[in-house]
Every structure is written in C-alpha cells, then in structure tokens.
PDB file of N, CA and C in Angstrom:
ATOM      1  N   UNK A   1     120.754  94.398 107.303  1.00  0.00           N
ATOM      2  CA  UNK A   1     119.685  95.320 106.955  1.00  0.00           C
ATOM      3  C   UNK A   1     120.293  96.487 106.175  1.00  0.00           C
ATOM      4  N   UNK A   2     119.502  97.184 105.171  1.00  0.00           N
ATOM      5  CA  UNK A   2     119.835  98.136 104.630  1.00  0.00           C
ATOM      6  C   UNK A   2     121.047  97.793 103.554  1.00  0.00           C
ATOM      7  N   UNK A   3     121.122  96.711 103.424  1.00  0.00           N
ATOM      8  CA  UNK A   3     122.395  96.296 102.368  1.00  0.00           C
ATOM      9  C   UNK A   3     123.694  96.533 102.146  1.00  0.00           C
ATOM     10  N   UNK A   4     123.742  96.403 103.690  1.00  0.00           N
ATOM     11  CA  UNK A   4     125.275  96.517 104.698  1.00  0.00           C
ATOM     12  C   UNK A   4     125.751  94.897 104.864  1.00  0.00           C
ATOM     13  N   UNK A   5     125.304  94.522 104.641  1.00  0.00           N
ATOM     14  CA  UNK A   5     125.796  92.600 105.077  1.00  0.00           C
ATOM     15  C   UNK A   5     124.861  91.685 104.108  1.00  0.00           C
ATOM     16  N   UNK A   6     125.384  90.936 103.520  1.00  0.00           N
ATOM     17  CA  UNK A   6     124.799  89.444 102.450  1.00  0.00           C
ATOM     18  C   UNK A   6     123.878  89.182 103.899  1.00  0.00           C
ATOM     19  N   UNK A   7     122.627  88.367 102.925  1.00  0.00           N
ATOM     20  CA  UNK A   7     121.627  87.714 103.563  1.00  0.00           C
ATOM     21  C   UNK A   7     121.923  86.458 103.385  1.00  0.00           C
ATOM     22  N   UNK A   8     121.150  85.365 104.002  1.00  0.00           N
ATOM     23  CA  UNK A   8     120.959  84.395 104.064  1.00  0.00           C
ATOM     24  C   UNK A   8     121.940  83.330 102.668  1.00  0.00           C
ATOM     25  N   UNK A   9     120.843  83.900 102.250  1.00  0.00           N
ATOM     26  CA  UNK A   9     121.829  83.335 100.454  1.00  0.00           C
ATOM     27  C   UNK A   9     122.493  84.016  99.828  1.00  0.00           C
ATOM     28  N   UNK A  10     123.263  84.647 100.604  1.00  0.00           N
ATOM     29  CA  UNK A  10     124.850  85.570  99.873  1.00  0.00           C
ATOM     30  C   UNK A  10     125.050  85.838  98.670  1.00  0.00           C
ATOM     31  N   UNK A  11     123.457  86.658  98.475  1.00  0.00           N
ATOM     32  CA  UNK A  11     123.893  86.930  97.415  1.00  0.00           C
ATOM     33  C   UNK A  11     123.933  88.547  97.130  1.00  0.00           C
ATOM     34  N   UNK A  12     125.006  88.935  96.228  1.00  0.00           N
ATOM     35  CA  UNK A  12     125.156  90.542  96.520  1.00  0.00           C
ATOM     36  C   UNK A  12     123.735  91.564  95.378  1.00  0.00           C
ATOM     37  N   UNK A  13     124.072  92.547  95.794  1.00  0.00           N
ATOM     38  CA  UNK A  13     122.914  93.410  94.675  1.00  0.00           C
ATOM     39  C   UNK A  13     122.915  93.491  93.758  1.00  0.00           C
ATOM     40  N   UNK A  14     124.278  93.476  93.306  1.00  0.00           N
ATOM     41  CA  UNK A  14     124.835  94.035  91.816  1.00  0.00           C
ATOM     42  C   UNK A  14     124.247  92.336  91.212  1.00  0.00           C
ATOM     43  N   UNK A  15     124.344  91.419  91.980  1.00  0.00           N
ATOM     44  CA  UNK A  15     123.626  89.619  91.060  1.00  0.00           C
ATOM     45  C   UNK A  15     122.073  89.884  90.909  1.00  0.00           C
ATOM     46  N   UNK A  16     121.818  90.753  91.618  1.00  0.00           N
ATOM     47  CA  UNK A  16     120.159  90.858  90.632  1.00  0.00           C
ATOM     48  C   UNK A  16     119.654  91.139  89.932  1.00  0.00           C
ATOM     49  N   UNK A  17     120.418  90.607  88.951  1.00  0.00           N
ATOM     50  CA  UNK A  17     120.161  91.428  87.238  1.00  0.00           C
ATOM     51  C   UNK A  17     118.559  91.136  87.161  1.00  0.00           C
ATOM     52  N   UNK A  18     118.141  91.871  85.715  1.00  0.00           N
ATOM     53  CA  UNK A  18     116.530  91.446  85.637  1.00  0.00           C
ATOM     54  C   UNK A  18     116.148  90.012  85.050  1.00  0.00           C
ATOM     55  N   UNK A  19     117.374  89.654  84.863  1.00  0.00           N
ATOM     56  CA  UNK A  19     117.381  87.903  84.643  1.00  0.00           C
ATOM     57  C   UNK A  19     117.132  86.964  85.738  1.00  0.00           C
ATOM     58  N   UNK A  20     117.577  87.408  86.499  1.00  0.00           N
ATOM     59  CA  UNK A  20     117.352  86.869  87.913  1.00  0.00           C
ATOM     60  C   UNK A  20     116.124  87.188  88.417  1.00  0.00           C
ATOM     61  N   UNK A  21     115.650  88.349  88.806  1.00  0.00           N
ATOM     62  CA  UNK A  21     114.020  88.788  89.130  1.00  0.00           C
ATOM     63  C   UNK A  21     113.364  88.185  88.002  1.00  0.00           C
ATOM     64  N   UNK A  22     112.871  87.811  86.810  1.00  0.00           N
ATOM     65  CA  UNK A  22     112.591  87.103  85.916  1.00  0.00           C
ATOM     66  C   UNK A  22     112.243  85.758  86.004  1.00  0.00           C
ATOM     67  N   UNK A  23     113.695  84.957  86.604  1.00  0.00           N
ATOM     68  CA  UNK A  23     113.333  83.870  86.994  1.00  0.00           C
ATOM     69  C   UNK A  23     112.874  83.270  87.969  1.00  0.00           C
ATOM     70  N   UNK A  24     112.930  84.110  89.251  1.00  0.00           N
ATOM     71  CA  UNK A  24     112.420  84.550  90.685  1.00  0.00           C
ATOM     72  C   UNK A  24     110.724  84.613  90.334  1.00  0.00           C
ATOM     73  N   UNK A  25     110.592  85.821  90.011  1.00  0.00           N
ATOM     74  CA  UNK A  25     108.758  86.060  89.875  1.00  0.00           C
ATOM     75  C   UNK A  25     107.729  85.753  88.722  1.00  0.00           C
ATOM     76  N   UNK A  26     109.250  85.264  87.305  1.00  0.00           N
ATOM     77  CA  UNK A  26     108.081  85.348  86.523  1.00  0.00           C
ATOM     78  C   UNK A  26     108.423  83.541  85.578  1.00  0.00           C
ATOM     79  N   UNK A  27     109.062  83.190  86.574  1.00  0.00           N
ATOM     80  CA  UNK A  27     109.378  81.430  85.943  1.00  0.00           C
ATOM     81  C   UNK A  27     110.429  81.504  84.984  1.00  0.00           C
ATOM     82  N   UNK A  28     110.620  82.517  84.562  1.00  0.00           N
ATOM     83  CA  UNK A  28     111.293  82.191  83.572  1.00  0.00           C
ATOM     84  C   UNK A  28     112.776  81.303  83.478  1.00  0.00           C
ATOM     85  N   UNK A  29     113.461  80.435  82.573  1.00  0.00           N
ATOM     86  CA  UNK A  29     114.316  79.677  82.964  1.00  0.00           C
ATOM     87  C   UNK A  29     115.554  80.125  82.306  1.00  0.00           C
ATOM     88  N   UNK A  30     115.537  80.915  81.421  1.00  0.00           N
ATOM     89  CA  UNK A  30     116.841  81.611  80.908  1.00  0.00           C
ATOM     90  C   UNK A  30     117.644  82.887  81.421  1.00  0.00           C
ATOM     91  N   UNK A  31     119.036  82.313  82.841  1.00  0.00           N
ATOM     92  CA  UNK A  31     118.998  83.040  83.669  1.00  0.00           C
ATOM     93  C   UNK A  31     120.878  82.907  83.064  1.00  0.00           C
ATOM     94  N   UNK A  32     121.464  83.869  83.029  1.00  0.00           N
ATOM     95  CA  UNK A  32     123.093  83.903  83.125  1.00  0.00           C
ATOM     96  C   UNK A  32     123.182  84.368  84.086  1.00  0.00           C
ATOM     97  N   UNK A  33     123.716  84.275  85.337  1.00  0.00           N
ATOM     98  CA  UNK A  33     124.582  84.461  86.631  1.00  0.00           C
ATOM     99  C   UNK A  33     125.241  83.485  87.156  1.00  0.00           C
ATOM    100  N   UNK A  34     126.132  83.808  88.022  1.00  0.00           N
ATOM    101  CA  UNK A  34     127.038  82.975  88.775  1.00  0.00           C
ATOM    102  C   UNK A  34     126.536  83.081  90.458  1.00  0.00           C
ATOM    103  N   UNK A  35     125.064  83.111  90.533  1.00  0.00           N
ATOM    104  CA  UNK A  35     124.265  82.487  91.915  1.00  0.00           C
ATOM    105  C   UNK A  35     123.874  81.270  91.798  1.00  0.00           C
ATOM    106  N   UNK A  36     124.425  80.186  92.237  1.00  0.00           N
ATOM    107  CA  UNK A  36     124.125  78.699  92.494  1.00  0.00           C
ATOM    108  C   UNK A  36     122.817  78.529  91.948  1.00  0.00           C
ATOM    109  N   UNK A  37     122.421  77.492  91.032  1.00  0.00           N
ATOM    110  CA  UNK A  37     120.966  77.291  90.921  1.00  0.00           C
ATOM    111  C   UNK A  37     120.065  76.827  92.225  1.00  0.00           C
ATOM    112  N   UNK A  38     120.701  76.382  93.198  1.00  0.00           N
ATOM    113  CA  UNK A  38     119.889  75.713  94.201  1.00  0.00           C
ATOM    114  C   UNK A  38     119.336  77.474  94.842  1.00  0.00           C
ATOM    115  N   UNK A  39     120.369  78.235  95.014  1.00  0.00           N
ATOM    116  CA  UNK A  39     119.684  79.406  95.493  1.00  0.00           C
ATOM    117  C   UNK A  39     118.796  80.127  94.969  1.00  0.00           C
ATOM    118  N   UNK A  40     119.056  79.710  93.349  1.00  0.00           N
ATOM    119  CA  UNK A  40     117.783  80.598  92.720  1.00  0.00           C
ATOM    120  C   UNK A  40     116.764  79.912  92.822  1.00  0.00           C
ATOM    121  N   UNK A  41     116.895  78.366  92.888  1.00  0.00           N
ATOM    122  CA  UNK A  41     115.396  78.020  93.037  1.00  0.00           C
ATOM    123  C   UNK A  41     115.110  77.814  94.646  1.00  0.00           C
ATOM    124  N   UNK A  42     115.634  78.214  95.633  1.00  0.00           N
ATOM    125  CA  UNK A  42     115.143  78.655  97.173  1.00  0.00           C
ATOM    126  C   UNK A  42     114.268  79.966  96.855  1.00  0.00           C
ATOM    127  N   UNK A  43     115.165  81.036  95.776  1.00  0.00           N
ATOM    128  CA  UNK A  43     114.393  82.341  96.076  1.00  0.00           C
ATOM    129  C   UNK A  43     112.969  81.757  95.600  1.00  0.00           C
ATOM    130  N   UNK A  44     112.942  81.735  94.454  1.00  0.00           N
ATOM    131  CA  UNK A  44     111.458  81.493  93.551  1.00  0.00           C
ATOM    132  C   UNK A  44     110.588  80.429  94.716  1.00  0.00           C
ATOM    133  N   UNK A  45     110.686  79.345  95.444  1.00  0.00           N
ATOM    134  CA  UNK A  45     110.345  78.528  96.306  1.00  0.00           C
ATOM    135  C   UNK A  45     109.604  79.426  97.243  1.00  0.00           C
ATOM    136  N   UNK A  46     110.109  80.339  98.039  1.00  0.00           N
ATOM    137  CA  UNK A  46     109.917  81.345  99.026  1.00  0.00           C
ATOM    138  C   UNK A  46     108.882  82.316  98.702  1.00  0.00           C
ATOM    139  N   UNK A  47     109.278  82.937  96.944  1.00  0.00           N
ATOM    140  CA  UNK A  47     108.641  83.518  96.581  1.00  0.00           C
ATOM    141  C   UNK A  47     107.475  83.069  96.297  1.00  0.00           C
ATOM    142  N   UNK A  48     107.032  81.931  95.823  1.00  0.00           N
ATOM    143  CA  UNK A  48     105.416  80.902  95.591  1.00  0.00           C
ATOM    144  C   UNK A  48     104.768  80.593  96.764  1.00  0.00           C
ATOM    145  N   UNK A  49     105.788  80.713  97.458  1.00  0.00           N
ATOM    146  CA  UNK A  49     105.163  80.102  99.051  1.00  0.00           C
ATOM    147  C   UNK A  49     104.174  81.407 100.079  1.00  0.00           C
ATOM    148  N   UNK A  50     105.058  82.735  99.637  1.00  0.00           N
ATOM    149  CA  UNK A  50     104.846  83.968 100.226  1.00  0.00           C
ATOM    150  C   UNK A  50     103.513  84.388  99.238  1.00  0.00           C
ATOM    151  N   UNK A  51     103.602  84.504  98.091  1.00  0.00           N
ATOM    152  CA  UNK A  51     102.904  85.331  96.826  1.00  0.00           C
ATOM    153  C   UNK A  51     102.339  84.236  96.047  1.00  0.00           C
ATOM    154  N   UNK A  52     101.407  83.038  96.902  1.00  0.00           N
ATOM    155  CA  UNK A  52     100.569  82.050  96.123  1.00  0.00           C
ATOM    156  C   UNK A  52     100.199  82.109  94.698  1.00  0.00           C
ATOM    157  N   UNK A  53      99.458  83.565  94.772  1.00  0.00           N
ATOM    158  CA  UNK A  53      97.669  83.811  93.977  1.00  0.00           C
ATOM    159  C   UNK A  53      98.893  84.464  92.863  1.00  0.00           C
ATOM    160  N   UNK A  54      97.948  84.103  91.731  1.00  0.00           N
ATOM    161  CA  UNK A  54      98.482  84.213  90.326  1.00  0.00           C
ATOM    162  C   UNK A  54      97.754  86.460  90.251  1.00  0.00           C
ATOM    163  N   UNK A  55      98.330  86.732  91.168  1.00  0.00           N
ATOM    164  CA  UNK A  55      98.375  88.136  90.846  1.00  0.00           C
ATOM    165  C   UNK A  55      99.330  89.162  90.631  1.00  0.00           C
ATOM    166  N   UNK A  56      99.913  88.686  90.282  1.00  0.00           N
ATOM    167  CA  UNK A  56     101.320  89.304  89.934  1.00  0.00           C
ATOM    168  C   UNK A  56     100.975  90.006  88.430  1.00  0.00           C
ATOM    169  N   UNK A  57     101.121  91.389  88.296  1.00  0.00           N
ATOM    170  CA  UNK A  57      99.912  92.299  87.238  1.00  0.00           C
ATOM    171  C   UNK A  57     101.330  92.822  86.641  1.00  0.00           C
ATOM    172  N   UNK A  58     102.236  92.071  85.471  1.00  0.00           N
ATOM    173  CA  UNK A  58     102.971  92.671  85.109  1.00  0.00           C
ATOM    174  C   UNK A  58     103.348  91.801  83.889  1.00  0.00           C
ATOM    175  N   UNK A  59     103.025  92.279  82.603  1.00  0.00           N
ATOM    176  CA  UNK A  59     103.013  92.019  81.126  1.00  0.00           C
ATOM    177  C   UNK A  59     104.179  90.953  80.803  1.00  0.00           C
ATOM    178  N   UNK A  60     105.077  91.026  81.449  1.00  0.00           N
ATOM    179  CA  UNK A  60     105.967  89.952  80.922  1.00  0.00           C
ATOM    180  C   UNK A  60     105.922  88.685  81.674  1.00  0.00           C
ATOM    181  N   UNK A  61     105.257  89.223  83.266  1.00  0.00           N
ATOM    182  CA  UNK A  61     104.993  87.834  83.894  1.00  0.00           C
ATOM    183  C   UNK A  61     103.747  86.606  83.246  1.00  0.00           C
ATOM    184  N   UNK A  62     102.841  87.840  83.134  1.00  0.00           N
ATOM    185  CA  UNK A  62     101.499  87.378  82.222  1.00  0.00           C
ATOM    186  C   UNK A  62     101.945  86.202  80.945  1.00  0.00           C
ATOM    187  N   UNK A  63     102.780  86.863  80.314  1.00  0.00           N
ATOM    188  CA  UNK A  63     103.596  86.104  78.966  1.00  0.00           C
ATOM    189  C   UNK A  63     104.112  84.651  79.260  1.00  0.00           C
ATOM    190  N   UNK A  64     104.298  84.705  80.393  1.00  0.00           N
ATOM    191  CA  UNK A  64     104.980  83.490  80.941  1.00  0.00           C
ATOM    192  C   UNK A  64     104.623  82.304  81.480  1.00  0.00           C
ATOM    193  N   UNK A  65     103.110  82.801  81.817  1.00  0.00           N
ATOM    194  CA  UNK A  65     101.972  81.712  82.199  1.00  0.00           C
ATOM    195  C   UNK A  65     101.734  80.642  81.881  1.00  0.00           C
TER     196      UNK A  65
END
C-alpha cells in the first residue's frame, strides 16, 4: 500500500509511462516498455472487467474506438 512494495504484477511506478495507461484504458497497441505483455494484457483484462460501459470521457480514448 501506498507504493512501498510491487503489487501483484511487479510492476514499479516509474513503468507507467502514458504508453502504458494508453494501452491499459484506451486499447491502444503501440506500447515500448519492458512489462511482460501477458501483464499488460492482465491489466487491460481487469480493467474491462471492472470499467465495462464505454464511458471513459477522455478525447484520446474516444479516438480509439
């Protein structure tokens, strides 16, 4: 908690570039990091599963539809 200890999928803060949140919330597939693809597609998985409804109100997600 509080970003004292890796979570689940070890992954640190400084790996959440906006490439990563990008491909997490807004599909997008052009991601450079060195987080395993299986973990990025757990996050985004979790994230569709949690945040169904196509309401996500943010111009570049919109773009991506």
């Amino acid at each position: 908690i509080f970003g004292k200890e890796l979570g689940p999928a070890n992954v640190k803060p400084e790996q959440m570039t906006l490439e990563v949140w990008d491909y997490v919330f807004c599909r997008s597939e052009d991601v450079d990091t060195d987080i395993p693809k299986s973990t990025l597609e757990s996050l985004r998985r979790n994230f569709e599963y949690w945040y169904p409804l196509e309401a996500r109100h943010c111009s570049a997600c919109s773009s991506n539809s």
